[in-house]
N, C-alpha and C. Protein backbone atom coordinates (compact mmCIF):
# COMPACT_ATOMS: atom_id res chain seq x y z
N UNK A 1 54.48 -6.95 -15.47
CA UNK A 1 53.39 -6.12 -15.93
C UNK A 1 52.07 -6.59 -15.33
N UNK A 2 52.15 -7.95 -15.16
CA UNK A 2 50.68 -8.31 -14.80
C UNK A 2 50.73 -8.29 -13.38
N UNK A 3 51.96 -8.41 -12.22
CA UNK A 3 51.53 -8.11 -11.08
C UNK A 3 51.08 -6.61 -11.11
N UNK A 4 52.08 -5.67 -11.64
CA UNK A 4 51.69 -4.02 -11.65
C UNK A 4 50.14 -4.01 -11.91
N UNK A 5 49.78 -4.77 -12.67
CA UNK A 5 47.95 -4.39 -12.60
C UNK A 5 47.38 -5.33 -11.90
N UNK A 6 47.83 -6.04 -11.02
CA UNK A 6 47.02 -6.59 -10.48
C UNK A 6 47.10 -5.96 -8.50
N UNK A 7 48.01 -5.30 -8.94
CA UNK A 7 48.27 -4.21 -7.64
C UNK A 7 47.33 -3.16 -7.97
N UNK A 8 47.55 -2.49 -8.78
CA UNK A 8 46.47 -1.44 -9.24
C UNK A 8 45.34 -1.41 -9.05
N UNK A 9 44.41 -2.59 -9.34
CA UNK A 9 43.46 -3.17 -9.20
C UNK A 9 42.85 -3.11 -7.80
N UNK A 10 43.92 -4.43 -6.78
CA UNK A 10 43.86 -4.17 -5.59
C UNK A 10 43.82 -2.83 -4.71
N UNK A 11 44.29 -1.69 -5.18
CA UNK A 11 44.48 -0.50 -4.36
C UNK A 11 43.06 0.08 -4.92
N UNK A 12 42.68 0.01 -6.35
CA UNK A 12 41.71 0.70 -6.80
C UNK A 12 40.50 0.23 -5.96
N UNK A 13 39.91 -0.88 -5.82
CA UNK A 13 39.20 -1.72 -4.87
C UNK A 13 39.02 -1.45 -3.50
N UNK A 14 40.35 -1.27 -2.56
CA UNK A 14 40.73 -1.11 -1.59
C UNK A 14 39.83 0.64 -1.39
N UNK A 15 39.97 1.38 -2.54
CA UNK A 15 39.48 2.82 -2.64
C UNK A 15 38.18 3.07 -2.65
N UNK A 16 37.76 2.46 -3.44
CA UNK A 16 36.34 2.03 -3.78
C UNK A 16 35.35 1.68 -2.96
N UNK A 17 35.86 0.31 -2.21
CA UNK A 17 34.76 -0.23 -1.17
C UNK A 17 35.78 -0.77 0.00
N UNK A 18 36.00 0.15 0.93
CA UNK A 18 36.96 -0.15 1.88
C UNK A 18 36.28 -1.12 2.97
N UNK A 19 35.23 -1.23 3.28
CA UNK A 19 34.55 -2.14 4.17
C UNK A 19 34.38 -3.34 3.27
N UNK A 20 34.40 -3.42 1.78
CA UNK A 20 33.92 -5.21 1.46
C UNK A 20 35.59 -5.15 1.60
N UNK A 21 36.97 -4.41 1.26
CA UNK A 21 37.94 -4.97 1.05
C UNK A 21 38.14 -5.55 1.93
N UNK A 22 37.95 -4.79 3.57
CA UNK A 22 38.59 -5.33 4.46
C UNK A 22 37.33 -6.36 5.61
N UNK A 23 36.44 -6.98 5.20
CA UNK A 23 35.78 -7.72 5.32
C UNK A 23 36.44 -9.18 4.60
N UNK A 24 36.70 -8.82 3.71
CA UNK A 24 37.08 -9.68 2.82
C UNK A 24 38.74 -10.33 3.63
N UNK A 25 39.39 -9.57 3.94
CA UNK A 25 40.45 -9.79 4.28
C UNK A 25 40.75 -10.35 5.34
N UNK A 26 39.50 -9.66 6.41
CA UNK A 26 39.10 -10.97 7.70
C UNK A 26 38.51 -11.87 7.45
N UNK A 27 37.99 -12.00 6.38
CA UNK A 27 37.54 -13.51 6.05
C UNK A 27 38.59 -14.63 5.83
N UNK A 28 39.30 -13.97 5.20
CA UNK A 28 40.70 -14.24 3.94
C UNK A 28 41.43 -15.41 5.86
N UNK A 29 41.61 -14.26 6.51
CA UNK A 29 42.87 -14.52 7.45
C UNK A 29 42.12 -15.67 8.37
N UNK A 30 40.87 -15.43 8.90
CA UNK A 30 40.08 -16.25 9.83
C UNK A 30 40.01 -17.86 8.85
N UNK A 31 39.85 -18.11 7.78
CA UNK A 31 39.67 -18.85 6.76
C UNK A 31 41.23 -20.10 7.06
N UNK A 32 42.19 -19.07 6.79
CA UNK A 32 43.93 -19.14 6.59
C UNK A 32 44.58 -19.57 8.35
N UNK A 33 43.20 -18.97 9.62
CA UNK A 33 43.50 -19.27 10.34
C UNK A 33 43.06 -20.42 11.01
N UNK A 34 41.86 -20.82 10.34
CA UNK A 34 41.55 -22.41 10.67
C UNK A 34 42.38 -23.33 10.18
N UNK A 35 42.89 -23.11 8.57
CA UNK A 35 43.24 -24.20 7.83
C UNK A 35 44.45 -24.81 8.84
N UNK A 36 45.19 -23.37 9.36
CA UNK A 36 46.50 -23.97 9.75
C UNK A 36 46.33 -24.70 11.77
N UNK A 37 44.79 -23.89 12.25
CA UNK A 37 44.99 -25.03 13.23
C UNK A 37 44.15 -26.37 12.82
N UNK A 38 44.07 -26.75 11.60
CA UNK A 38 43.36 -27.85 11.12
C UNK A 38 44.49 -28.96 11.21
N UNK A 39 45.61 -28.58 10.25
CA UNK A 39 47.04 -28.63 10.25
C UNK A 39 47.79 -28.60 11.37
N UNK A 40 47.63 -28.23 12.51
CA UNK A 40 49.03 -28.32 13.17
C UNK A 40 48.42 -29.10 14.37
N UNK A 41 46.99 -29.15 14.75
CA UNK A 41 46.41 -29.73 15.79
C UNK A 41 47.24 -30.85 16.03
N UNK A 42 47.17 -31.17 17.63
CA UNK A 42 48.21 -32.40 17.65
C UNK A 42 47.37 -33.72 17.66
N UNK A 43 48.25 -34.42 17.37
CA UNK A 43 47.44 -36.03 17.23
C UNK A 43 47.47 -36.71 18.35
N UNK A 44 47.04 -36.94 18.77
CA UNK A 44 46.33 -38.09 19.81
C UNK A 44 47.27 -39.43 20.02
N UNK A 45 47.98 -39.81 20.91
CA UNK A 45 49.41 -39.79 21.16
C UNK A 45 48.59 -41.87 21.57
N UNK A 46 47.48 -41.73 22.30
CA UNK A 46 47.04 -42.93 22.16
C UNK A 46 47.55 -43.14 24.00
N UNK A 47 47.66 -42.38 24.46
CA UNK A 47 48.18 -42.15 25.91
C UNK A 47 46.70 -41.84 26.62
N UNK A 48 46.43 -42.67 28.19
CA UNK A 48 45.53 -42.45 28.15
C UNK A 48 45.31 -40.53 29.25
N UNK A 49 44.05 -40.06 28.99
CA UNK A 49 43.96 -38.88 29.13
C UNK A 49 43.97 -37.92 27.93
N UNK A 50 44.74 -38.89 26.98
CA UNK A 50 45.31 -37.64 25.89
C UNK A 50 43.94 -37.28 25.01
N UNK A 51 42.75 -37.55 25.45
CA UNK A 51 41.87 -37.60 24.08
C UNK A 51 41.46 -35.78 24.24
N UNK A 52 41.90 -35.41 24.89
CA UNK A 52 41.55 -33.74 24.97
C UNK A 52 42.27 -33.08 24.50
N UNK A 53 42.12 -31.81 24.27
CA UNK A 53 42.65 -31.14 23.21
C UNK A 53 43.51 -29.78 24.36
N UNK A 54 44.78 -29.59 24.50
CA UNK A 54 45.18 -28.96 25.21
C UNK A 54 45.09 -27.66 24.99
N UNK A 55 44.56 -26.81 24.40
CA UNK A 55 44.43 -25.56 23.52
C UNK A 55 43.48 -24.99 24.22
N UNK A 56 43.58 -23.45 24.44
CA UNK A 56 42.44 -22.75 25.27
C UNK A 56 42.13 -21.64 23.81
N UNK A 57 40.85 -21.06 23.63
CA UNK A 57 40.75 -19.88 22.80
C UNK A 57 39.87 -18.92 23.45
N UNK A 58 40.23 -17.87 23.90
CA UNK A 58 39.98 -17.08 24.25
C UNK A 58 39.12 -16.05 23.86
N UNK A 59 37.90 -15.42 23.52
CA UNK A 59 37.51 -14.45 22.81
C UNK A 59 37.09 -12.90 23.40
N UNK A 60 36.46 -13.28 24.73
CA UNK A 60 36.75 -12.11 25.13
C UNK A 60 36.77 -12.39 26.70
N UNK A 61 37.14 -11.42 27.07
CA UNK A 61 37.72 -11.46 28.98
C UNK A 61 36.93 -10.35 29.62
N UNK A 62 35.90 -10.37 30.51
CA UNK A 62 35.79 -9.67 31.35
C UNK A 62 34.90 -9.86 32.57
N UNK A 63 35.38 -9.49 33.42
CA UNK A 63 35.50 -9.60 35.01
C UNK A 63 36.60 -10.55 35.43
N UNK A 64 36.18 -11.13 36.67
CA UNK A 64 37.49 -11.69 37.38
C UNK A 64 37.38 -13.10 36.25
N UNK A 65 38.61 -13.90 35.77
CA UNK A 65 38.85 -14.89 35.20
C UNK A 65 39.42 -15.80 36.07
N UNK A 66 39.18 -17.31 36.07
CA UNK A 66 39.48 -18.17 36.82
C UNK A 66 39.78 -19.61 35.85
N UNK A 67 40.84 -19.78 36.38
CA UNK A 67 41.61 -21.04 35.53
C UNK A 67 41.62 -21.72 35.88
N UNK A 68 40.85 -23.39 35.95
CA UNK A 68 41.12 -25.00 36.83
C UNK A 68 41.52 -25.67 35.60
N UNK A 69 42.38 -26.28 36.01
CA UNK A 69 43.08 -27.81 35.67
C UNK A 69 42.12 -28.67 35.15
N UNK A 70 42.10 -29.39 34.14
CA UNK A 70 41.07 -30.54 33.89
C UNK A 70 40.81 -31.72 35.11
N UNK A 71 42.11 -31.55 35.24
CA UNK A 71 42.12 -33.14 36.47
C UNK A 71 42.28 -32.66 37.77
N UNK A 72 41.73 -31.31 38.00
CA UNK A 72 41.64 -30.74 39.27
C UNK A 72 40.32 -30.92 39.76
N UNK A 73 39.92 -30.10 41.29
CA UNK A 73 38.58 -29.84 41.17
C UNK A 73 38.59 -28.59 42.31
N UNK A 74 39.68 -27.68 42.13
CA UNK A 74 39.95 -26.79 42.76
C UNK A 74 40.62 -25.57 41.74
């Protein structure tokens, strides 16, 4: 009974103010999506080189893109 109204609720909301719901929900996920690369980041192996973080994030792409190696210079 209490999930049934607490669905209700949610959809009524969702009806109501569709931009705070779904504001809210990219908050919710961006939030949910740090915690877990907070969490899974890798640890530092104590190897030397390793103090960098191998992970690229991308946000937006445009024109020609170009990719070098850390330990390149080409």
């Amino acid at each position: 009974m209490i999930v049934a109204v607490l669905g209700l609720l949610a959809i009524g909301l969702r009806l109501a103010f569709p931009d705070f719901t779904q504001n809210s929900v990219k908050a919710a996920t961006n939030l949910f999506t740090n915690l877990l690369e907070r969490i899974a980041a890798p640890v530092d192996s104590g190897k030397p080189g390793s103090g960098t973080s191998q992970q690229a994030h991308i946000t937006a792409l445009d024109g020609t893109v170009r990719i070098k190696k850390a330990s390149s210079n080409t």
